[in-house]
PDB file of N, CA and C in Angstrom:
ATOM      1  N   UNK A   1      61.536  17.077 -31.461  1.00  0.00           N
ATOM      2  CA  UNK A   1      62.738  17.097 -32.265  1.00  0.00           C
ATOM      3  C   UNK A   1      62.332  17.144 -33.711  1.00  0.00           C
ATOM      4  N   UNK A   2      62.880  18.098 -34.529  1.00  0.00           N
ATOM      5  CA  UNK A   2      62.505  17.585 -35.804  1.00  0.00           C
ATOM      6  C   UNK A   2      63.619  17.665 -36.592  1.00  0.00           C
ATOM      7  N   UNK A   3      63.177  16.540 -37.649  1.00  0.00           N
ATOM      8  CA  UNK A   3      64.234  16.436 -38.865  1.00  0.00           C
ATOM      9  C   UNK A   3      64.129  17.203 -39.828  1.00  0.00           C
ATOM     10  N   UNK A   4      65.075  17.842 -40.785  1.00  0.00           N
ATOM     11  CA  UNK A   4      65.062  18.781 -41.450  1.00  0.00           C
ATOM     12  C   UNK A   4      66.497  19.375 -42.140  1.00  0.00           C
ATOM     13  N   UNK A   5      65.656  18.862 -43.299  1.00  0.00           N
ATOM     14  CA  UNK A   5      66.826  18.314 -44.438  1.00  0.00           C
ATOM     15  C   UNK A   5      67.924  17.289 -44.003  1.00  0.00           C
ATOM     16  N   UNK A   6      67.172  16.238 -43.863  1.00  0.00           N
ATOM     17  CA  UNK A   6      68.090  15.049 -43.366  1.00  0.00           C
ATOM     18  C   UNK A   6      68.961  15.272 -42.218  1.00  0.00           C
ATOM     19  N   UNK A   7      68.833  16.101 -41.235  1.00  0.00           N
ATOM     20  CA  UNK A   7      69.395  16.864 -39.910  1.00  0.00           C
ATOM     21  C   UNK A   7      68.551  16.806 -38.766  1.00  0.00           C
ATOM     22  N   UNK A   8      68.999  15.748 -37.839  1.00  0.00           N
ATOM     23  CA  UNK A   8      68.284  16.300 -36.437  1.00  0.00           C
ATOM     24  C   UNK A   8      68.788  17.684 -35.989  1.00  0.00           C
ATOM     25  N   UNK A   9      67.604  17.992 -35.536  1.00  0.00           N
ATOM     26  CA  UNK A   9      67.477  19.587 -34.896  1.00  0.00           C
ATOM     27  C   UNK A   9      67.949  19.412 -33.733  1.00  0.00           C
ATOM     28  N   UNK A  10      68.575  20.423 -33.272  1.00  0.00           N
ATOM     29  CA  UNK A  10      68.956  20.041 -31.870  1.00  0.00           C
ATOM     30  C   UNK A  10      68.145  21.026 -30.909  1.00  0.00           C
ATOM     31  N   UNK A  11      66.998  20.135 -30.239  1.00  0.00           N
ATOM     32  CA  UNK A  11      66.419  21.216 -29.223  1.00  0.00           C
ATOM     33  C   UNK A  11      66.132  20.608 -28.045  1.00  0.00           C
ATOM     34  N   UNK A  12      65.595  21.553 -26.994  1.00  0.00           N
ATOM     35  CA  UNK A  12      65.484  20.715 -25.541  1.00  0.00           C
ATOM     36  C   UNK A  12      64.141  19.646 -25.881  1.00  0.00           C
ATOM     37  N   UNK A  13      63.132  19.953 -26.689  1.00  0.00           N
ATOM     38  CA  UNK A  13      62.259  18.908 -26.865  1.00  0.00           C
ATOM     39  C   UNK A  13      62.699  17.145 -27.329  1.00  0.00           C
ATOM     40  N   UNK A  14      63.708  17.407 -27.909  1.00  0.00           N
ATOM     41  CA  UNK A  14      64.388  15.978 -28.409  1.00  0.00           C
ATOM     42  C   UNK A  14      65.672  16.043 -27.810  1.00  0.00           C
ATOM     43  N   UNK A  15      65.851  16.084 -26.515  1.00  0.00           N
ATOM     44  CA  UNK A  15      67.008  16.078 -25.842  1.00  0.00           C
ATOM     45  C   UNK A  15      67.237  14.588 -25.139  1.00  0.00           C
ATOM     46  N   UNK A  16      66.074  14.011 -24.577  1.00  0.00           N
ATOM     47  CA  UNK A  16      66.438  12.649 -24.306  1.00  0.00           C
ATOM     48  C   UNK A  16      66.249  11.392 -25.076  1.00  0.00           C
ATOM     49  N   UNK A  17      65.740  12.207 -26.680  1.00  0.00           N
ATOM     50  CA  UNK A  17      65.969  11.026 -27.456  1.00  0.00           C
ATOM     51  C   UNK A  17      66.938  10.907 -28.262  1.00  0.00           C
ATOM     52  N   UNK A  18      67.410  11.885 -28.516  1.00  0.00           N
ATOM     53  CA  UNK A  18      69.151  11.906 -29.140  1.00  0.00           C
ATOM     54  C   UNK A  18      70.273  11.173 -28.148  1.00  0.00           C
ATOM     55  N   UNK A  19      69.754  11.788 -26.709  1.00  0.00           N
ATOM     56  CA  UNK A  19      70.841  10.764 -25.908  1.00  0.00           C
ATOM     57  C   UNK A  19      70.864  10.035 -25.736  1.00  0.00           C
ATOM     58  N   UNK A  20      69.635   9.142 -25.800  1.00  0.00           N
ATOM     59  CA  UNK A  20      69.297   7.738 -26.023  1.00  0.00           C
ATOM     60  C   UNK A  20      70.022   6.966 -27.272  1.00  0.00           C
ATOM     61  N   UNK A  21      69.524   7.628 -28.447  1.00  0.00           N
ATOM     62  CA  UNK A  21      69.786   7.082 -29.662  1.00  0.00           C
ATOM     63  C   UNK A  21      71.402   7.122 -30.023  1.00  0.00           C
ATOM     64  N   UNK A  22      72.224   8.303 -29.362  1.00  0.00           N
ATOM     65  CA  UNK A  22      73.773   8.579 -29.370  1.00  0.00           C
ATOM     66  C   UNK A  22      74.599   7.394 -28.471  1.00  0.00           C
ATOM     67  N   UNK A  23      74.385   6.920 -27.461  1.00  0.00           N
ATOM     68  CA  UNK A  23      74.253   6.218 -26.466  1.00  0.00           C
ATOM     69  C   UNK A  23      74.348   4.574 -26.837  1.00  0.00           C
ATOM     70  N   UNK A  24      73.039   4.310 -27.481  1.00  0.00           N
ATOM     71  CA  UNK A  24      72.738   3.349 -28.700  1.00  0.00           C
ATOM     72  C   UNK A  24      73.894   2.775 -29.343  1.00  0.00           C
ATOM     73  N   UNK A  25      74.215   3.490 -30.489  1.00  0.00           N
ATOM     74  CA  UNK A  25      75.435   3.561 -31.413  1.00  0.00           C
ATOM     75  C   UNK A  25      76.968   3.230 -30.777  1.00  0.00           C
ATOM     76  N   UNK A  26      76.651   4.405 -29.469  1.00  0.00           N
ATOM     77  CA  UNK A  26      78.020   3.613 -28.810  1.00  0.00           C
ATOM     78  C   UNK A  26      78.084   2.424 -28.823  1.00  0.00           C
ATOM     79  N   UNK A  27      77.314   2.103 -28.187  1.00  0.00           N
ATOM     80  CA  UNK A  27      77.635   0.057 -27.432  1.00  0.00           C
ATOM     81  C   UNK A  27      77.750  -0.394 -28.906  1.00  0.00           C
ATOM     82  N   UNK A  28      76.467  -0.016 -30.128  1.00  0.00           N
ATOM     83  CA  UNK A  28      76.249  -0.639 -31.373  1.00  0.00           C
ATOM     84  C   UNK A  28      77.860  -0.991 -31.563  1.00  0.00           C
ATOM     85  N   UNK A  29      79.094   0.371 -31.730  1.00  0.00           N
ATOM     86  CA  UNK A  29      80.335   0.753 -31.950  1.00  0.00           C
ATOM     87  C   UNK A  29      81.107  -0.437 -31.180  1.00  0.00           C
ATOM     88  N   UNK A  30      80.958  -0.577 -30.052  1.00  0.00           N
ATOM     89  CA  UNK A  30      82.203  -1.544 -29.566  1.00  0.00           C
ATOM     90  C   UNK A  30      81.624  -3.091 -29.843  1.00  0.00           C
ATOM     91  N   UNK A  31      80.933  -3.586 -30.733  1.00  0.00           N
ATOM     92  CA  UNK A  31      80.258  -4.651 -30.957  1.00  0.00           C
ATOM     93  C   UNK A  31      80.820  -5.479 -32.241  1.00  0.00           C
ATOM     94  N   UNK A  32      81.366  -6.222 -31.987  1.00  0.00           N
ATOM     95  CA  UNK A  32      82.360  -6.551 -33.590  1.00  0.00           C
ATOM     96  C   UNK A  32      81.407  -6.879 -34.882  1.00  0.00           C
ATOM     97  N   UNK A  33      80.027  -7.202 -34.146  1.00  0.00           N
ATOM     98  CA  UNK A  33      79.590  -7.475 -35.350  1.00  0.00           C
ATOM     99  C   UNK A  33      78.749  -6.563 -35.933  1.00  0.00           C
ATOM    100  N   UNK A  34      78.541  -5.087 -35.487  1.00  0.00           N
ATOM    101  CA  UNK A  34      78.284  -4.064 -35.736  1.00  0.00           C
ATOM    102  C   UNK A  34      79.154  -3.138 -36.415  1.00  0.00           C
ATOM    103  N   UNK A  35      80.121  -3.147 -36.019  1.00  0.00           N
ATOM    104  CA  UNK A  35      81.297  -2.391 -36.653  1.00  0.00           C
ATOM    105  C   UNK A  35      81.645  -1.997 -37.351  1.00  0.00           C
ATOM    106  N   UNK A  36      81.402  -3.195 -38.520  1.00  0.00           N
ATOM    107  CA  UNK A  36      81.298  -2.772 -40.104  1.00  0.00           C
ATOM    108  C   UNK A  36      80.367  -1.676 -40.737  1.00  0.00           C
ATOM    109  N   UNK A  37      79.128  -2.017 -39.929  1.00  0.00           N
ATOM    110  CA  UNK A  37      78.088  -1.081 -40.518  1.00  0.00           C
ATOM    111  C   UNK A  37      78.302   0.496 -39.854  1.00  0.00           C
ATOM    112  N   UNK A  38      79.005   0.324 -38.735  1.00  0.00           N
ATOM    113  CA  UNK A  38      79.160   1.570 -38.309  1.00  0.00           C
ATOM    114  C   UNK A  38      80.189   2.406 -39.132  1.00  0.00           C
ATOM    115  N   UNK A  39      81.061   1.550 -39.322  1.00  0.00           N
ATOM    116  CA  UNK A  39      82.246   2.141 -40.216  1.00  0.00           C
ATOM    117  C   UNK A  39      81.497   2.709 -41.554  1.00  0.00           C
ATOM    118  N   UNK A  40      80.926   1.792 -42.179  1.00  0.00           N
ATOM    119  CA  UNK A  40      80.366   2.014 -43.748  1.00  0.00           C
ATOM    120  C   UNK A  40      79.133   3.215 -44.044  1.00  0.00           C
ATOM    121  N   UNK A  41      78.803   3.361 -42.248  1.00  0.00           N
ATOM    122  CA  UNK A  41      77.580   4.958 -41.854  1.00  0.00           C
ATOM    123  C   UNK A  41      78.176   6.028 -41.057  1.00  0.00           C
ATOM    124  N   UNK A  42      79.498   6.120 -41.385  1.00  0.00           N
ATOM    125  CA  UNK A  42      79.764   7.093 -39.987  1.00  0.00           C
ATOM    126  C   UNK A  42      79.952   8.593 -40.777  1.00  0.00           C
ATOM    127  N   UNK A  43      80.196   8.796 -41.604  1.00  0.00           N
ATOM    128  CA  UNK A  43      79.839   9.890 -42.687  1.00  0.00           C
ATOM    129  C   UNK A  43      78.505  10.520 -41.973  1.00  0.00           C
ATOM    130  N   UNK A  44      77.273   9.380 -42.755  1.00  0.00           N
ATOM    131  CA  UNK A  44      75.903   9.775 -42.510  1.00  0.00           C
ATOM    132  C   UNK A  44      75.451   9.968 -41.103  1.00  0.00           C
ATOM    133  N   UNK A  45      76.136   9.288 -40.089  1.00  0.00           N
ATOM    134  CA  UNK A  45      75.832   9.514 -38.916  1.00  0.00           C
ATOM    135  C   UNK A  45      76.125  10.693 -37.890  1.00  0.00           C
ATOM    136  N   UNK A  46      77.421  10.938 -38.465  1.00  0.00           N
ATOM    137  CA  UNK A  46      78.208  12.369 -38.231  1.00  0.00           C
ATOM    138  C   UNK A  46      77.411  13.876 -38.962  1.00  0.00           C
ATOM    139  N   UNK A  47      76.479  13.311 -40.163  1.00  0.00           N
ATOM    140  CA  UNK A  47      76.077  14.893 -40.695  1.00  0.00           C
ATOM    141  C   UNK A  47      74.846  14.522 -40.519  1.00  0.00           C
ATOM    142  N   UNK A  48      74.154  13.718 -40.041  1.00  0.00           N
ATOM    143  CA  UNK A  48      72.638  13.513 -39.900  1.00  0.00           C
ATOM    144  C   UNK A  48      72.167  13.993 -38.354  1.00  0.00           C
ATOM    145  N   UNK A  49      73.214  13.513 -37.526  1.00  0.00           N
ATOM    146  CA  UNK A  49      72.992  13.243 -35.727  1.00  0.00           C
ATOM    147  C   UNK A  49      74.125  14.029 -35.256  1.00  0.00           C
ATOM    148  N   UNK A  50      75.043  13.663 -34.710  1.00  0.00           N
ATOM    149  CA  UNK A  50      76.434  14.350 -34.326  1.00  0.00           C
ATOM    150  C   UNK A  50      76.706  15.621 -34.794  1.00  0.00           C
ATOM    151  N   UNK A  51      77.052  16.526 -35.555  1.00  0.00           N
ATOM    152  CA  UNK A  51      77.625  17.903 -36.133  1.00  0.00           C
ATOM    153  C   UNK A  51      76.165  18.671 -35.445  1.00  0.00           C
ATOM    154  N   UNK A  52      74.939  18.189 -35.784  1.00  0.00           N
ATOM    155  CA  UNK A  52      74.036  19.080 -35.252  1.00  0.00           C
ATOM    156  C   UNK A  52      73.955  19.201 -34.286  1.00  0.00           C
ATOM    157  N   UNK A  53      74.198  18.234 -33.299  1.00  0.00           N
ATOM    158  CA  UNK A  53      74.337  18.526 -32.035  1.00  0.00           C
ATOM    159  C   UNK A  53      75.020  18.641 -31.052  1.00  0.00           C
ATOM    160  N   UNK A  54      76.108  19.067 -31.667  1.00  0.00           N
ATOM    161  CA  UNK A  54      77.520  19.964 -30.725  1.00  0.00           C
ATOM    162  C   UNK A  54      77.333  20.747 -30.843  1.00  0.00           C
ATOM    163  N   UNK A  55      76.915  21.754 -32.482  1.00  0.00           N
ATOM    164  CA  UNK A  55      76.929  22.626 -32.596  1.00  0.00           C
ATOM    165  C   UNK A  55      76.388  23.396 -31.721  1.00  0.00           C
ATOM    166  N   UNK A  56      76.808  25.021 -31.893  1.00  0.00           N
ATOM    167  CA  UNK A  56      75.811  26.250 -30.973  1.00  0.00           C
ATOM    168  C   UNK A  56      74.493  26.161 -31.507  1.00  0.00           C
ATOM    169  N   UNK A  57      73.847  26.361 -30.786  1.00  0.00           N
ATOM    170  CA  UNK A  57      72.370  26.609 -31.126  1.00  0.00           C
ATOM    171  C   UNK A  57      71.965  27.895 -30.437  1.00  0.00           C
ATOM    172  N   UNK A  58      71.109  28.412 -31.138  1.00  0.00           N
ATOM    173  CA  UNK A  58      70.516  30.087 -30.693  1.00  0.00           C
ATOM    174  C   UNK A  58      69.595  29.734 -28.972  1.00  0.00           C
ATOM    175  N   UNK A  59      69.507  28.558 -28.572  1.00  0.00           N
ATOM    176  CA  UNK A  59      69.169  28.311 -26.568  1.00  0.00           C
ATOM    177  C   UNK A  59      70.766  28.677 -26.460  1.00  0.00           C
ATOM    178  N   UNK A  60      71.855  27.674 -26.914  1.00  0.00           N
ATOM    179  CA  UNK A  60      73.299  28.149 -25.966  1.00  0.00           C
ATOM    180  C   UNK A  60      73.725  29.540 -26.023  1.00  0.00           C
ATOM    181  N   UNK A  61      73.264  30.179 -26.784  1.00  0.00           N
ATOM    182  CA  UNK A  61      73.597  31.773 -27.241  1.00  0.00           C
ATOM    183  C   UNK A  61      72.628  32.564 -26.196  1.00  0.00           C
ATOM    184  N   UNK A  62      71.449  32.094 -26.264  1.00  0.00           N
ATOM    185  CA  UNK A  62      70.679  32.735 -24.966  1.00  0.00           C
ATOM    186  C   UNK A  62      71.194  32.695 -23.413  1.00  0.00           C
ATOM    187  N   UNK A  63      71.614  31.325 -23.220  1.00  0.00           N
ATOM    188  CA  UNK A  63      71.867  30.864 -22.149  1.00  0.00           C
ATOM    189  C   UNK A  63      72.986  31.540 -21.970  1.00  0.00           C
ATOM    190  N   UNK A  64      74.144  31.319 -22.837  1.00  0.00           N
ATOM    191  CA  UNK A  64      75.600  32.035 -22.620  1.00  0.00           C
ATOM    192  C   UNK A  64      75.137  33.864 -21.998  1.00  0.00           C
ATOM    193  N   UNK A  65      74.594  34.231 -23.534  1.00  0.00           N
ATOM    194  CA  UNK A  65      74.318  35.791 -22.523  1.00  0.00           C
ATOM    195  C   UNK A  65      73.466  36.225 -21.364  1.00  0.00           C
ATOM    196  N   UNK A  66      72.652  35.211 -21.000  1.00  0.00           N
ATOM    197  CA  UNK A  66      71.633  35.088 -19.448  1.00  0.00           C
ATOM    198  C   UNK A  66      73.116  35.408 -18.369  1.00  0.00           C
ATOM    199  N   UNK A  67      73.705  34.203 -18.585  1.00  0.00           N
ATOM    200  CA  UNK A  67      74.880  33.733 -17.299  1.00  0.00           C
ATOM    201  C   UNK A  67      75.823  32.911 -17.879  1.00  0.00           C
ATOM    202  N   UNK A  68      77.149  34.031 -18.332  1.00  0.00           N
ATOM    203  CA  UNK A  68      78.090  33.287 -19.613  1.00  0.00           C
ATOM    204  C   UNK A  68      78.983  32.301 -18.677  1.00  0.00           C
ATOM    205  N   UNK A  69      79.056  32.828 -17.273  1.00  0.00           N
ATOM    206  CA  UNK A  69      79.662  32.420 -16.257  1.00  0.00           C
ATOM    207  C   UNK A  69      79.308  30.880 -16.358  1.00  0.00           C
ATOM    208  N   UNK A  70      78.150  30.969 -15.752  1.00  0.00           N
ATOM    209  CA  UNK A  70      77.724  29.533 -15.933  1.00  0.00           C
ATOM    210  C   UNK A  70      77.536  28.821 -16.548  1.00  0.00           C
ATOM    211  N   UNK A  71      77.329  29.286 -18.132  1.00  0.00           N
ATOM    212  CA  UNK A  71      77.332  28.402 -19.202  1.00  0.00           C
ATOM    213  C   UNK A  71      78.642  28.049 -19.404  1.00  0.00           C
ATOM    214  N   UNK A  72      79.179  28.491 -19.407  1.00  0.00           N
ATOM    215  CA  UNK A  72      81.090  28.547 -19.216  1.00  0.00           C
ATOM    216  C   UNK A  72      81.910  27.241 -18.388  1.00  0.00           C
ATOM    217  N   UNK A  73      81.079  27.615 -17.144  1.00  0.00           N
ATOM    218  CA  UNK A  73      81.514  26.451 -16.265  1.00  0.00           C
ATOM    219  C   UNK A  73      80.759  25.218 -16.262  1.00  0.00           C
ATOM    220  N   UNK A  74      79.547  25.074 -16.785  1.00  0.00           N
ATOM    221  CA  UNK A  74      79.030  23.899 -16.845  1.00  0.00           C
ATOM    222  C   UNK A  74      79.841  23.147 -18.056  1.00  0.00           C
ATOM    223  N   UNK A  75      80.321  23.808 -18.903  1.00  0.00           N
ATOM    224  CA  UNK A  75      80.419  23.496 -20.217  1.00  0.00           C
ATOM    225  C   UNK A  75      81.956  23.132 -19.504  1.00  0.00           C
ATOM    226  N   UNK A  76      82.977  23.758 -19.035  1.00  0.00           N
ATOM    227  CA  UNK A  76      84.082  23.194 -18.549  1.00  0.00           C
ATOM    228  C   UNK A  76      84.399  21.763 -17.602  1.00  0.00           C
ATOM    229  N   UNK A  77      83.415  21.903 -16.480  1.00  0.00           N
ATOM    230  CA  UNK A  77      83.297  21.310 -15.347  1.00  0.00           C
ATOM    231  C   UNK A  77      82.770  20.181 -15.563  1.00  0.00           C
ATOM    232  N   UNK A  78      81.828  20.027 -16.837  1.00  0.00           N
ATOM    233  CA  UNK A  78      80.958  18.775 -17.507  1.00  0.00           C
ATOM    234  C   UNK A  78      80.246  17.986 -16.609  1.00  0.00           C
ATOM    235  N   UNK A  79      79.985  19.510 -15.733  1.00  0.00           N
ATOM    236  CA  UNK A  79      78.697  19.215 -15.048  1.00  0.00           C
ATOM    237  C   UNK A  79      76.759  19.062 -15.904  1.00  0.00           C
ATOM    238  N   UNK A  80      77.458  19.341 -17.135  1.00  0.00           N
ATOM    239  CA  UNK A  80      76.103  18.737 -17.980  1.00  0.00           C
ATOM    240  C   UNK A  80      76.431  16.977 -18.885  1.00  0.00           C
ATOM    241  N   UNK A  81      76.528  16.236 -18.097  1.00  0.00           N
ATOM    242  CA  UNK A  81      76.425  15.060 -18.604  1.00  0.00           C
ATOM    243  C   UNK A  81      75.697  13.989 -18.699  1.00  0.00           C
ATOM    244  N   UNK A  82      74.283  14.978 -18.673  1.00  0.00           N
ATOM    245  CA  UNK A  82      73.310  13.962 -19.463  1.00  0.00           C
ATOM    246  C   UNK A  82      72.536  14.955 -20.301  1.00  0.00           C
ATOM    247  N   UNK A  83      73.607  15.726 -21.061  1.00  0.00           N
ATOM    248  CA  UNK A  83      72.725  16.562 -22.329  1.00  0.00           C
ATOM    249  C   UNK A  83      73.484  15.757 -23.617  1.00  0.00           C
ATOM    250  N   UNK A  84      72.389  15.900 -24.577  1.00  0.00           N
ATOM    251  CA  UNK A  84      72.769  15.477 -26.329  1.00  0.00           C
ATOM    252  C   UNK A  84      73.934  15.501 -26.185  1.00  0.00           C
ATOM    253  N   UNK A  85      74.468  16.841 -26.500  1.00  0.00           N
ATOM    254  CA  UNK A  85      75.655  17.506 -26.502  1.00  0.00           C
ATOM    255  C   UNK A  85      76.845  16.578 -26.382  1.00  0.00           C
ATOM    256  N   UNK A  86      77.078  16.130 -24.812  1.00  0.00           N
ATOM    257  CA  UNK A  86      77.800  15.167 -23.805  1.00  0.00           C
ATOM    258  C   UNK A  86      78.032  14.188 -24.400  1.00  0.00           C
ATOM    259  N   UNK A  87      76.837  13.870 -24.979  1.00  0.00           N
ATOM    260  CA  UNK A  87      76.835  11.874 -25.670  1.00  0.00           C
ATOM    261  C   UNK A  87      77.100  12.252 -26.816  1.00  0.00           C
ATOM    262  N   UNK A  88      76.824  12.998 -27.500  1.00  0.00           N
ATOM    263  CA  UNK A  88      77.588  13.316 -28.994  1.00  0.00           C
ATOM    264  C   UNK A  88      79.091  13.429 -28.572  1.00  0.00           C
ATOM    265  N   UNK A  89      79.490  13.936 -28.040  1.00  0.00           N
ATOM    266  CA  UNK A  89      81.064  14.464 -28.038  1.00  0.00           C
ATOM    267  C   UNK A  89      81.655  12.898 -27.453  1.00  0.00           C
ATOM    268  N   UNK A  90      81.000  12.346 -26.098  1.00  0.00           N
ATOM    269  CA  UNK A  90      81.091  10.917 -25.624  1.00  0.00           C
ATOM    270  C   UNK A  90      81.462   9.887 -27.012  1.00  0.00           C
ATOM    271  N   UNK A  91      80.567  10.183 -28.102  1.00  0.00           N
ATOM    272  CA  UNK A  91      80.467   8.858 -29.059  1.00  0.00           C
ATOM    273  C   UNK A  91      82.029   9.578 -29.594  1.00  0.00           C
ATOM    274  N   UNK A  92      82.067  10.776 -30.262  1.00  0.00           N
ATOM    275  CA  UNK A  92      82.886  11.096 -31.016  1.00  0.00           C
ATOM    276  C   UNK A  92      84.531  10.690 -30.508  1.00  0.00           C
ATOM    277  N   UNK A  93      84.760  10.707 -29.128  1.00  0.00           N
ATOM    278  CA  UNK A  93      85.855  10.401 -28.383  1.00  0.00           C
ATOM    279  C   UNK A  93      85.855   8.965 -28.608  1.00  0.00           C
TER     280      UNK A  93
END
């Protein structure tokens, strides 16, 4: 995974440590005595971690035109729920 310009990258190499670390933050989030700090970082946490990794990335653009079908339906069916992706959108809900 690398950082770059204050941005996690979103790639399959740092895929189970973003979901780890996204994951993290949740529980951190429902914790009253965390809360505050989450509130007072969620700016930085949203453009550092989160935005990068919903976004498309040039693998989902590959993948989509390999088998749009299936990228389509995994992406509907949320039969991918243990990618970044999942736990980013998970925290954001």
């Amino acid at each position: 995974m690398l950082v770059d310009q204050n941005k996690v990258q979103p790639t399959k190499q740092g895929e189970k440590l973003v979901r780890v670390i996204v994951k993290y933050m949740g529980e951190m989030a429902n914790q009253p005595s965390k809360a505050e700090f989450m509130k007072m970082n969620l700016i930085k946490i949203f453009d550092i971690l989160i935005l990068p990794n919903i976004s498309i990335t040039p693998e989902d653009m590959e993948e989509y035109e390999d088998d749009h079908d299936a990228y389509i339906r995994n992406d509907l069916e949320e039969s991918d729920t243990e990618t970044r992706r999942r736990h980013c959108m998970r925290f954001v809900q």
